[in-house]
N, C-alpha and C. Protein backbone atom coordinates (compact mmCIF):
# COMPACT_ATOMS: atom_id res chain seq x y z
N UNK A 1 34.42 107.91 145.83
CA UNK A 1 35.74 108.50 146.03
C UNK A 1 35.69 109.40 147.26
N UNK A 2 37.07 109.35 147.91
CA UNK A 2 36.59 110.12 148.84
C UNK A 2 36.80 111.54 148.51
N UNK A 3 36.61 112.04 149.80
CA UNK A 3 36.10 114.11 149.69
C UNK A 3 37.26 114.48 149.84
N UNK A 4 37.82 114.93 148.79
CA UNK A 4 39.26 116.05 149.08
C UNK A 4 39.31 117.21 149.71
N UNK A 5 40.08 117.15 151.14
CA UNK A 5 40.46 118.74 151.07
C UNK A 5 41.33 120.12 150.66
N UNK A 6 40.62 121.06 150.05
CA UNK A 6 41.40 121.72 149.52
C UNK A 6 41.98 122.86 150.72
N UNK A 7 43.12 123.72 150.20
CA UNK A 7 43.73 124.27 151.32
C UNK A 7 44.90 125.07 150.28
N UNK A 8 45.28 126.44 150.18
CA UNK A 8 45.96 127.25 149.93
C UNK A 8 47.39 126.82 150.36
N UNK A 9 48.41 126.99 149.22
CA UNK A 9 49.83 126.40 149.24
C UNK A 9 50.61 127.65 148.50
N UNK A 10 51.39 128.20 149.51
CA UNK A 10 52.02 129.17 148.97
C UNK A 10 53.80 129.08 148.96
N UNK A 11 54.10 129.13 147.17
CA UNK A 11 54.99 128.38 147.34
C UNK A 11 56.15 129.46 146.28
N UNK A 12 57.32 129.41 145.85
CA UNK A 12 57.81 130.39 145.35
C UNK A 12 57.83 130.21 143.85
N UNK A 13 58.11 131.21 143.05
CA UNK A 13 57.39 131.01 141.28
C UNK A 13 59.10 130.03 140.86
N UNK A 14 59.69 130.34 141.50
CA UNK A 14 60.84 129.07 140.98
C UNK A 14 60.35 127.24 141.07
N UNK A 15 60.24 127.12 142.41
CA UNK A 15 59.52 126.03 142.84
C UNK A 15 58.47 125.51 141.92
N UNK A 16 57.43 126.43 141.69
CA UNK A 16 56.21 126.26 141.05
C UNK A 16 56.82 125.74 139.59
N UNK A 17 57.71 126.29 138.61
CA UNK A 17 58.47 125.90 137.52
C UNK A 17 58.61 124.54 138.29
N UNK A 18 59.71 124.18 138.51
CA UNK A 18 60.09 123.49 138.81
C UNK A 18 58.76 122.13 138.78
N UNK A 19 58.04 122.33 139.88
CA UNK A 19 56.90 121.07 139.65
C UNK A 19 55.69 121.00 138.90
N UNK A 20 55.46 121.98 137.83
CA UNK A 20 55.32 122.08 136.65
C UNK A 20 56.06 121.25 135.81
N UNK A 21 57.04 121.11 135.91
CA UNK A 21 57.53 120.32 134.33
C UNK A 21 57.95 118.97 134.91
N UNK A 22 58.19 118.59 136.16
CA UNK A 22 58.06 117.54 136.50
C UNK A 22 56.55 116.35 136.72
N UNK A 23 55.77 117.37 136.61
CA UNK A 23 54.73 116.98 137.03
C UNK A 23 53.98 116.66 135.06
N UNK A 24 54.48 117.38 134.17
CA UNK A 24 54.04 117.36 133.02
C UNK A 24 55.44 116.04 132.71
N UNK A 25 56.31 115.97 132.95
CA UNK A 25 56.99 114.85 132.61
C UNK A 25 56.15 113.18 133.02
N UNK A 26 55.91 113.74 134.54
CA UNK A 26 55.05 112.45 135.01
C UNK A 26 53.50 112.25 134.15
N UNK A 27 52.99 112.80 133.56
CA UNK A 27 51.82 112.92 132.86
C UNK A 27 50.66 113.42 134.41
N UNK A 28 50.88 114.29 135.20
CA UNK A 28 50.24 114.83 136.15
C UNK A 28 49.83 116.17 136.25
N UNK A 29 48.81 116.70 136.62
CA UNK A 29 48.51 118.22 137.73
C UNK A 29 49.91 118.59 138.13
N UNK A 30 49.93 120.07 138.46
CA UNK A 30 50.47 120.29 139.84
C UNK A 30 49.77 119.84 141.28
N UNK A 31 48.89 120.07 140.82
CA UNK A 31 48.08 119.55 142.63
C UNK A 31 48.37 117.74 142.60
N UNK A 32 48.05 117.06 141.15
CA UNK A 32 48.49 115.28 141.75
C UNK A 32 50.09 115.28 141.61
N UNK A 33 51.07 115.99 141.54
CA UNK A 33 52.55 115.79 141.81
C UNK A 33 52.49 116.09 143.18
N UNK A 34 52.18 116.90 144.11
CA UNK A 34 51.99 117.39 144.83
C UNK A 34 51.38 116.58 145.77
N UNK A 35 50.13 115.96 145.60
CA UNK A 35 49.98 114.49 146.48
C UNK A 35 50.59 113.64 146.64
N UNK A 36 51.21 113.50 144.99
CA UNK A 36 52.17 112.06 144.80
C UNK A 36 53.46 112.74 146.07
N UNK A 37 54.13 113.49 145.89
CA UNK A 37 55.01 113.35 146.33
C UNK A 37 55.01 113.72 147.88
N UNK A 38 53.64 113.85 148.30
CA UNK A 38 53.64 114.61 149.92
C UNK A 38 53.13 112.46 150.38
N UNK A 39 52.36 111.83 149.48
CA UNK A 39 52.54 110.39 149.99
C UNK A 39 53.24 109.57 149.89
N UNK A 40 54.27 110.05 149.11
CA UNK A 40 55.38 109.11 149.46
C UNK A 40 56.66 109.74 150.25
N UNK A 41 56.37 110.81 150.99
CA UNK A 41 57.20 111.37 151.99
C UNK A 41 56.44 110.85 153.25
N UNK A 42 55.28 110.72 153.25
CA UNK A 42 54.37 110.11 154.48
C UNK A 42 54.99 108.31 154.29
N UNK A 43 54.85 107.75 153.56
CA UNK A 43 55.34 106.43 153.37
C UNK A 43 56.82 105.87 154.06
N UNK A 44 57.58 106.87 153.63
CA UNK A 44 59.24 106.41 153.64
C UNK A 44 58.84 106.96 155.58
N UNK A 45 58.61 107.62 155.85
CA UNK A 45 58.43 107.96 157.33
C UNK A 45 57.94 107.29 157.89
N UNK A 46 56.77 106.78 157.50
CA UNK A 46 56.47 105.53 158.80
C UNK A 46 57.28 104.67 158.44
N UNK A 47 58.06 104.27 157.38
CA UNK A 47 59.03 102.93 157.25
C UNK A 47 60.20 103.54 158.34
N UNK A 48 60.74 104.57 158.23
CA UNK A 48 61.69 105.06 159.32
C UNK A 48 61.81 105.55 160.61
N UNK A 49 59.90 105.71 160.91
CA UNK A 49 60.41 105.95 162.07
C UNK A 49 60.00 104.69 162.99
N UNK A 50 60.71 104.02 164.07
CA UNK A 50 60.75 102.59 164.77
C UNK A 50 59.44 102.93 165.41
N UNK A 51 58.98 101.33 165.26
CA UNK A 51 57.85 100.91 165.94
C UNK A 51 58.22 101.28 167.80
N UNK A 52 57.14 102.00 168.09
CA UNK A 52 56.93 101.85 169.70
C UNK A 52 57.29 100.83 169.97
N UNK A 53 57.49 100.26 171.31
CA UNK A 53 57.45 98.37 171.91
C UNK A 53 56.31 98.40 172.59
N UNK A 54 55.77 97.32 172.34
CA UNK A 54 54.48 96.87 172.87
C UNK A 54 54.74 96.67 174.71
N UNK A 55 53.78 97.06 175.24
CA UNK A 55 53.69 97.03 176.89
C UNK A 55 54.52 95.75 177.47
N UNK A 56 55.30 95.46 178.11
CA UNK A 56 55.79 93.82 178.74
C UNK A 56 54.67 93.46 179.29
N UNK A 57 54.58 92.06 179.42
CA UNK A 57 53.61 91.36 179.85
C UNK A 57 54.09 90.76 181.28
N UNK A 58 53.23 90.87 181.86
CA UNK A 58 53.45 90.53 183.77
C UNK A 58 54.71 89.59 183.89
N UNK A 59 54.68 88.21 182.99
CA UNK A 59 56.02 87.38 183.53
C UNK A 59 57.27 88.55 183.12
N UNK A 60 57.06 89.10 181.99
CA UNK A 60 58.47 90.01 181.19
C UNK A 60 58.75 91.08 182.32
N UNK A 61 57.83 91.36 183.43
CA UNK A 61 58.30 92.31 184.29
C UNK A 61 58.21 91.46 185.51
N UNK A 62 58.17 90.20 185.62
CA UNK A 62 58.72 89.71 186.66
C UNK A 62 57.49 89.91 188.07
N UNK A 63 56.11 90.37 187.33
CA UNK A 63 55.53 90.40 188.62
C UNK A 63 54.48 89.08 188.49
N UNK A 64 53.72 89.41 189.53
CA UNK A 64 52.86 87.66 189.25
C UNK A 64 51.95 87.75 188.73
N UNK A 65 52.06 86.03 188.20
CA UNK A 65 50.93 85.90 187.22
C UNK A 65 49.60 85.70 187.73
N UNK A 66 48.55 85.81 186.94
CA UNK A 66 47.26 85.00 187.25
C UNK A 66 46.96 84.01 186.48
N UNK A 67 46.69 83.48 187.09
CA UNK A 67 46.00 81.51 186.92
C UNK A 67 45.03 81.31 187.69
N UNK A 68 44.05 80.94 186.96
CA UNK A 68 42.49 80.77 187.26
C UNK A 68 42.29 79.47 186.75
C-alpha cells in the first residue's frame, strides 16, 4: 500500500459535525470522507477541464515536409 501523507486540516467545529455524520452514514473515518470526497473533486476536474491540443504537425502548419 502506498505511504500516506499526513498534514494538519483546520477546519470549523460546524463543518467537522457536519462530516462526521456523513461520513458515519457512509460507513467511513473523517479522514476517508475526506479523501473520498477531495478524489472525486480531483476527478470531475480533470473531466472539466479541456484537453490542451496537441502541437500541429508540419503539413497542418503548412510548412515543408520531409521525405527521405
Amino acid at each position: 500500500m502506498a505511504e500516506r501523507k499526513p498534514f494538519l486540516l483546520r477546519i470549523s467545529p460546524e463543518l467537522w459535525d457536519e462530516l462526521q455524520r456523513w461520513a458515519a452514514d457512509e460507513l467511513r473515518s473523517v479522514n476517508g470522507q475526506i479523501e473520498y470526497l477531495l478524489r472525486q473533486a480531483v476527478t470531475e476536474r480533470r473531466r472539466a477541464r479541456p484537453r490542451p491540443p496537441s502541437p500541429p504537425s508540419p503539413e497542418e502548419e503548412g510548412g515543408p515536409s520531409r521525405s527521405t
